[in-house]
C-alpha atoms as a PDB file:
ATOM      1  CA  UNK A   1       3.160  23.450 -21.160  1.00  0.00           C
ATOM      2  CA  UNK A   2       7.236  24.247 -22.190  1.00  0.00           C
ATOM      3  CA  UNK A   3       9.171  21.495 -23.100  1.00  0.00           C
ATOM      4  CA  UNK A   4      11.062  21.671 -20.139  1.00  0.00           C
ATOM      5  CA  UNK A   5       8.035  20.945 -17.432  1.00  0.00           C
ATOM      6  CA  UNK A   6       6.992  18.088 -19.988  1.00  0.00           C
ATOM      7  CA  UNK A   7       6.302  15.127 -17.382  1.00  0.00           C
ATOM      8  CA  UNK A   8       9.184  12.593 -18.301  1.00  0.00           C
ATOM      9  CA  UNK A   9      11.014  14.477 -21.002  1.00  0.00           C
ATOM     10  CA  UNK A  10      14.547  12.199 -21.779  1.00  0.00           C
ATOM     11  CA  UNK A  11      14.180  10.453 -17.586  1.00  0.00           C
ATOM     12  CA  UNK A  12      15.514   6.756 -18.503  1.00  0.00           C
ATOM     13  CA  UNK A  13      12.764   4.726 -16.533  1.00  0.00           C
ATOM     14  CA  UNK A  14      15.535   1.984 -15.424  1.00  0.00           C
ATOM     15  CA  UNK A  15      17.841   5.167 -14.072  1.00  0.00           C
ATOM     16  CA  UNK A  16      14.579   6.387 -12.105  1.00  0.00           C
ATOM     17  CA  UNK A  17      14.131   3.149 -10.596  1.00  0.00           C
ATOM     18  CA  UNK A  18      17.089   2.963  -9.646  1.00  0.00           C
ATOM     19  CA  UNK A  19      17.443   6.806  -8.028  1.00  0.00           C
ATOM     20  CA  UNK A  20      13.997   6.384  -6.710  1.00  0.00           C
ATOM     21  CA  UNK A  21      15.243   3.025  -4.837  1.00  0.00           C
ATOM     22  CA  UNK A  22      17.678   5.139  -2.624  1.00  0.00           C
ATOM     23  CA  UNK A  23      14.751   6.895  -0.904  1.00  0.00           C
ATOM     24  CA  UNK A  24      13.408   3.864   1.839  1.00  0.00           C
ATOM     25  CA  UNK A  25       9.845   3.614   2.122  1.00  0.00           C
ATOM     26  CA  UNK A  26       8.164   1.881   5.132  1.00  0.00           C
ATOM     27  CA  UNK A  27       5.817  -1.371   3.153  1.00  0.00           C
ATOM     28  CA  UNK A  28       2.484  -1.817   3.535  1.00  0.00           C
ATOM     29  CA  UNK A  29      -0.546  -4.272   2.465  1.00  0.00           C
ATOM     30  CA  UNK A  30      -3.876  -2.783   1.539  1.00  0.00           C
ATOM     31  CA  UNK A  31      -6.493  -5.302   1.777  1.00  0.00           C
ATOM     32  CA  UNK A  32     -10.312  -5.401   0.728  1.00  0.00           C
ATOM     33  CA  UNK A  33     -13.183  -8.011   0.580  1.00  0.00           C
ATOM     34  CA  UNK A  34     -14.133  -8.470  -2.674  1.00  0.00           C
ATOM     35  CA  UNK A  35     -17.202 -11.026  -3.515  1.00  0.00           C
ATOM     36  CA  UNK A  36     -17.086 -12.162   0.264  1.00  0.00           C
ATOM     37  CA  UNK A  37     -13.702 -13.165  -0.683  1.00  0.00           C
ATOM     38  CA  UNK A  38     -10.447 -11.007   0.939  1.00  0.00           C
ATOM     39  CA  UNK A  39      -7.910  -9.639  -1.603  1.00  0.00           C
ATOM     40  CA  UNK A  40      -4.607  -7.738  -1.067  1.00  0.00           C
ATOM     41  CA  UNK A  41      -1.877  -6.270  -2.308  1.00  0.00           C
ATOM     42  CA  UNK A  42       1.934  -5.174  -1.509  1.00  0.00           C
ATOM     43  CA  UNK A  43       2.124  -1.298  -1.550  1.00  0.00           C
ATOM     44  CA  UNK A  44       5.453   1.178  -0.910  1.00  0.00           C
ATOM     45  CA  UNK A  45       3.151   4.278  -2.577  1.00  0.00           C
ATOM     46  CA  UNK A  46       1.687   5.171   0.663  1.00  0.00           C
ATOM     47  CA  UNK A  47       1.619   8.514   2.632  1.00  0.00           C
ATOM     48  CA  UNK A  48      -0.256  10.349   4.971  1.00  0.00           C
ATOM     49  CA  UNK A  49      -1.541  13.503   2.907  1.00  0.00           C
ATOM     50  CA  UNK A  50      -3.695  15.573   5.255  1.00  0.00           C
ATOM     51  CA  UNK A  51      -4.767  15.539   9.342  1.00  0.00           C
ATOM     52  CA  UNK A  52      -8.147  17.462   8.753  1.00  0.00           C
ATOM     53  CA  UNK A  53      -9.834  16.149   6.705  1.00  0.00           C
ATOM     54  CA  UNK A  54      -7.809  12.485   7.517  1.00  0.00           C
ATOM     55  CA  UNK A  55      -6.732  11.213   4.171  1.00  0.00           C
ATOM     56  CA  UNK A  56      -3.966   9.128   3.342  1.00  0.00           C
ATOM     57  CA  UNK A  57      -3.151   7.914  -0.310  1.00  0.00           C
ATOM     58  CA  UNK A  58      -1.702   5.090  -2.330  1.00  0.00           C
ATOM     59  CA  UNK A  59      -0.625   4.954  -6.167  1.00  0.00           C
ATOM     60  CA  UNK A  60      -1.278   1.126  -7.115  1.00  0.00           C
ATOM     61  CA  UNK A  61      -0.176   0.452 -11.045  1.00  0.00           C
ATOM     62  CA  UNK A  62      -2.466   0.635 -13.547  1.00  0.00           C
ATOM     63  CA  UNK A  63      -1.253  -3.072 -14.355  1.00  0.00           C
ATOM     64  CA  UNK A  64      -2.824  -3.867 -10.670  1.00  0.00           C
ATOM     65  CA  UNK A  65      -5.599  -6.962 -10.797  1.00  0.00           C
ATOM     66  CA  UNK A  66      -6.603  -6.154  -7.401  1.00  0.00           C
ATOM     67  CA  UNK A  67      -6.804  -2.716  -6.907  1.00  0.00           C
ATOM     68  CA  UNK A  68     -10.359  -3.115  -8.912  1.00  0.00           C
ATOM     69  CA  UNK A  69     -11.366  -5.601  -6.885  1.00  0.00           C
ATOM     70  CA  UNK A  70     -10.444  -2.715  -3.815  1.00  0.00           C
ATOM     71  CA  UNK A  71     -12.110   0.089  -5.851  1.00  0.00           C
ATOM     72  CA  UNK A  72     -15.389  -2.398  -6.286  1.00  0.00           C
ATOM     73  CA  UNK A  73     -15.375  -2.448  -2.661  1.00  0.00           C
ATOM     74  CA  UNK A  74     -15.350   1.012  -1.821  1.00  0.00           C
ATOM     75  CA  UNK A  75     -13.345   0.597   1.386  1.00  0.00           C
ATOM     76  CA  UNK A  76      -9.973  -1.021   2.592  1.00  0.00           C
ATOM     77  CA  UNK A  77      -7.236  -1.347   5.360  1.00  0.00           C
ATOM     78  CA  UNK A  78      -3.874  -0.145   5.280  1.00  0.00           C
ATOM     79  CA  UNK A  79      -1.799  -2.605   7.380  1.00  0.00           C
ATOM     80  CA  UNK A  80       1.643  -0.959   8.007  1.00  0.00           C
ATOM     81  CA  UNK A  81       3.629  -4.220   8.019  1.00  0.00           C
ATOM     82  CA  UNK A  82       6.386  -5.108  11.128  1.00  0.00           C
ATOM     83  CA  UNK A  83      10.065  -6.036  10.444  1.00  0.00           C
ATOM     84  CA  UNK A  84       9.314  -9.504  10.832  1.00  0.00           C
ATOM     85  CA  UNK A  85       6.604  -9.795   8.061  1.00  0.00           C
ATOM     86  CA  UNK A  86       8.277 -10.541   5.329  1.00  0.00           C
ATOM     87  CA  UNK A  87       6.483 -13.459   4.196  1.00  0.00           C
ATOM     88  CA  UNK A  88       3.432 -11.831   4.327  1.00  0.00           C
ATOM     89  CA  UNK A  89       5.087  -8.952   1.937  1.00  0.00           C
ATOM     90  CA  UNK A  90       5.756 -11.702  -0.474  1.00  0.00           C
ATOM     91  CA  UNK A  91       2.413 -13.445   0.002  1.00  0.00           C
ATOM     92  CA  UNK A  92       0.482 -10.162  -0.978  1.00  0.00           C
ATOM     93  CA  UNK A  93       3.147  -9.347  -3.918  1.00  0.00           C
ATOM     94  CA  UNK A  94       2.737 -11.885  -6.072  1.00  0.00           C
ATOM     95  CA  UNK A  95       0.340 -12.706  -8.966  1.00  0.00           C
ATOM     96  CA  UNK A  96      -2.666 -15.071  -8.428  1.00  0.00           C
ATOM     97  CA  UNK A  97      -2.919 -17.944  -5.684  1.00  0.00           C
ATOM     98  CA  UNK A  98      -4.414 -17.773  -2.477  1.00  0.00           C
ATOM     99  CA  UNK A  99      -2.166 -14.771  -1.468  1.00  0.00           C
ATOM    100  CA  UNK A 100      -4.193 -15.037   2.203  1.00  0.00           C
ATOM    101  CA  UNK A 101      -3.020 -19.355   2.681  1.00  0.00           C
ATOM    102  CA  UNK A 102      -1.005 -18.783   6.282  1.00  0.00           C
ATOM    103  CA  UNK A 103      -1.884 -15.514   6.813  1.00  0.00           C
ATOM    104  CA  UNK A 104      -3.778 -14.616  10.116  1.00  0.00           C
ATOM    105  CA  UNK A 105      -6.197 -11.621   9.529  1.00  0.00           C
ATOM    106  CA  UNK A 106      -9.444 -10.386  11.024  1.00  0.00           C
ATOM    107  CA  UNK A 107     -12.129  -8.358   9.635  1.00  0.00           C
ATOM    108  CA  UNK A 108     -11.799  -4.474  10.535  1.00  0.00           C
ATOM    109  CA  UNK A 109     -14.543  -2.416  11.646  1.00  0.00           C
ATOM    110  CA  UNK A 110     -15.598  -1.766   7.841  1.00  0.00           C
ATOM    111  CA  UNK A 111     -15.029  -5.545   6.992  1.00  0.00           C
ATOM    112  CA  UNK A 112     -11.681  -5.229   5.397  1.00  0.00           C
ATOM    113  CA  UNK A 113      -8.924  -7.964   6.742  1.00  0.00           C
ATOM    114  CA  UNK A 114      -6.857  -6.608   9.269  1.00  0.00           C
ATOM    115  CA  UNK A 115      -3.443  -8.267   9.473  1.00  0.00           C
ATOM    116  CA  UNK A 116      -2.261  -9.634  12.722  1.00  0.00           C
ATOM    117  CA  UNK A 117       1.417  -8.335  13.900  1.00  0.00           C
ATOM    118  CA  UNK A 118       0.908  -5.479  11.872  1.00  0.00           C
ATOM    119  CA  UNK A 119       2.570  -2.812  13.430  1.00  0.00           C
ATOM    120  CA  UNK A 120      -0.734  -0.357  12.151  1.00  0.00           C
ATOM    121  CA  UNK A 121      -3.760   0.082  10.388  1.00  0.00           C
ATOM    122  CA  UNK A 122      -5.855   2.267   8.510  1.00  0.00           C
ATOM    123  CA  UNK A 123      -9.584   1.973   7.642  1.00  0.00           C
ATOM    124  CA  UNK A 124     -10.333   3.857   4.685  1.00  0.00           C
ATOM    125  CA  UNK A 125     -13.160   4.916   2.560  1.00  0.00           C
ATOM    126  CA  UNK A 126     -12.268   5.565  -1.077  1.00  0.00           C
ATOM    127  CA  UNK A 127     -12.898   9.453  -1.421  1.00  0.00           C
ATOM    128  CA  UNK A 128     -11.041  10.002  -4.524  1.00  0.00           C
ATOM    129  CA  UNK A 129      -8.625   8.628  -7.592  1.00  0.00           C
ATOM    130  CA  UNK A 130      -6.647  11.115  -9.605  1.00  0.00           C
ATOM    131  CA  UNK A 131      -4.255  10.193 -12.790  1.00  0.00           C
ATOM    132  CA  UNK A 132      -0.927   9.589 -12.097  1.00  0.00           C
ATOM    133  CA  UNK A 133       1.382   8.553 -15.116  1.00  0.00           C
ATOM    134  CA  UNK A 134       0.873   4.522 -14.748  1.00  0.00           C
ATOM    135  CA  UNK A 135      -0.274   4.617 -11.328  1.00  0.00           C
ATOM    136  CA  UNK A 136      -4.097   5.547  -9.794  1.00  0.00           C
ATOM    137  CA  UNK A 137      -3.589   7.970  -6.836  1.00  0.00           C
ATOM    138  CA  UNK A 138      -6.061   6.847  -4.897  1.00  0.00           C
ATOM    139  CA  UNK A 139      -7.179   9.150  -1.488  1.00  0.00           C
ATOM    140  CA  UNK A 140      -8.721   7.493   1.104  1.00  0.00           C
ATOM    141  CA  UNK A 141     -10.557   9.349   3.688  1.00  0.00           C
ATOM    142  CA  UNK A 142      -9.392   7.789   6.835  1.00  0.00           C
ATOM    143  CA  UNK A 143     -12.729   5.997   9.084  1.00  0.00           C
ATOM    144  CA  UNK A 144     -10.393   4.331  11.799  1.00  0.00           C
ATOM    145  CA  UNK A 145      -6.867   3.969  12.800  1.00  0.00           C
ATOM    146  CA  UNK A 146      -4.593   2.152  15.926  1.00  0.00           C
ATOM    147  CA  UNK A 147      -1.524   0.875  17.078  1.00  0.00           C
ATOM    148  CA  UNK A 148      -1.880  -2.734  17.742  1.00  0.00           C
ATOM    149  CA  UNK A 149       2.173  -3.694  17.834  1.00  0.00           C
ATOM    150  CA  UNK A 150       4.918  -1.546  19.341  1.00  0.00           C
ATOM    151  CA  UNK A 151       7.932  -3.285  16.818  1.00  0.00           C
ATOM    152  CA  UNK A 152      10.263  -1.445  14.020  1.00  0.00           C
ATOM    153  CA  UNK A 153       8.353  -1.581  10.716  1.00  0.00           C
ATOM    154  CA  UNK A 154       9.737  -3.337   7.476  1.00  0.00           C
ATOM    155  CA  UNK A 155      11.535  -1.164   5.644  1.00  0.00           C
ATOM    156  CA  UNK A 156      12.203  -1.455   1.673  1.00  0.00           C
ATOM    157  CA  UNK A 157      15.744   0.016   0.436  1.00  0.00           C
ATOM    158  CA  UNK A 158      17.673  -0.401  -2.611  1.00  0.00           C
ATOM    159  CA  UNK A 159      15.805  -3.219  -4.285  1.00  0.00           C
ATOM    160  CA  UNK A 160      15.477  -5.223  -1.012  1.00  0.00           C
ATOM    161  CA  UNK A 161      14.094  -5.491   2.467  1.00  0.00           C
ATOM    162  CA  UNK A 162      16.594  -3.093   5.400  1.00  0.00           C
ATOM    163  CA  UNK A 163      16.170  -2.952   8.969  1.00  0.00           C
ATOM    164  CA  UNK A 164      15.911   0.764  10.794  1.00  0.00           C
ATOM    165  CA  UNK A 165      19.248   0.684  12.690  1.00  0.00           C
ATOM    166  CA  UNK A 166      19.207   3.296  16.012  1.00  0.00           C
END
């Protein structure tokens, strides 16, 4: 490999942050049950990747504690969070706790919690995990999917939570 495709050569990692933060992602919370016990996590590296076969993906950080607790399980929910979950954002973003205290959920058809007022979810099967710098990219083959909530999703912008205006 040149010099000049070398992953990273002389990028500032504060400057990409802050470039990267001008591209809005949609937020979501990928959720497992791990030792009977739910676990979940804030996560803006989500896509769709491909309609046949269905797989989405997600790039949790190395750093993650709970994406092993979601790889133990083997399965998990994407919940594609509404505008007016920001609390639940929070709840799943931060370190330790009971991230699930106030937070309504029921168990999806492969046991995972499903958020209520999510505006979707995804049922997924861990099919594959690929390096990816200080991420995992994790592909999930896609088991089961709906639209529970017709509502504007929650949008993340610039270092902080925006609203789709139109």
């Amino acid at each position: 490999m040149s010099s000049a495709t070398t992953p990273s050569a002389g990028i500032d990692q504060a400057r990409m942050r802050q470039v990267m933060g001008h591209f809005a992602t949609g937020v979501t919370v990928v959720t497992a049950i791990h030792g009977g016990a739910p676990v979940g996590m804030a996560c803006q590296s989500f896509t769709s990747l491909s309609l046949e076969p269905a797989y989405i993906s997600i790039a949790p950080a190395l750093t993650s504690t709970t994406y092993p607790k979601v790889r133990t399980a083997g399965r998990f929910v994407v919940n594609i969070l509404a505008e007016d979950q920001q609390d639940v954002c929070r709840a799943m973003g931060r370190s330790g706790g009971d991230k699930f205290a106030g937070v309504d959920w029921s168990p999806a058809g492969n046991g995972a919690p499903r958020l209520a007022g999510a505006v979707a979810w995804i049922e997924c099967d861990i099919a594959h995990e690929l390096p990816g710098g200080d991420h995992v990219i994790v592909i999930g083959a896609v088991t089961a999917l709906d639209l529970p909530r017709d509502t504007a999703p929650l949008m993340f912008h610039k270092g902080r939570y925006a609203r789709l205006v139109g």
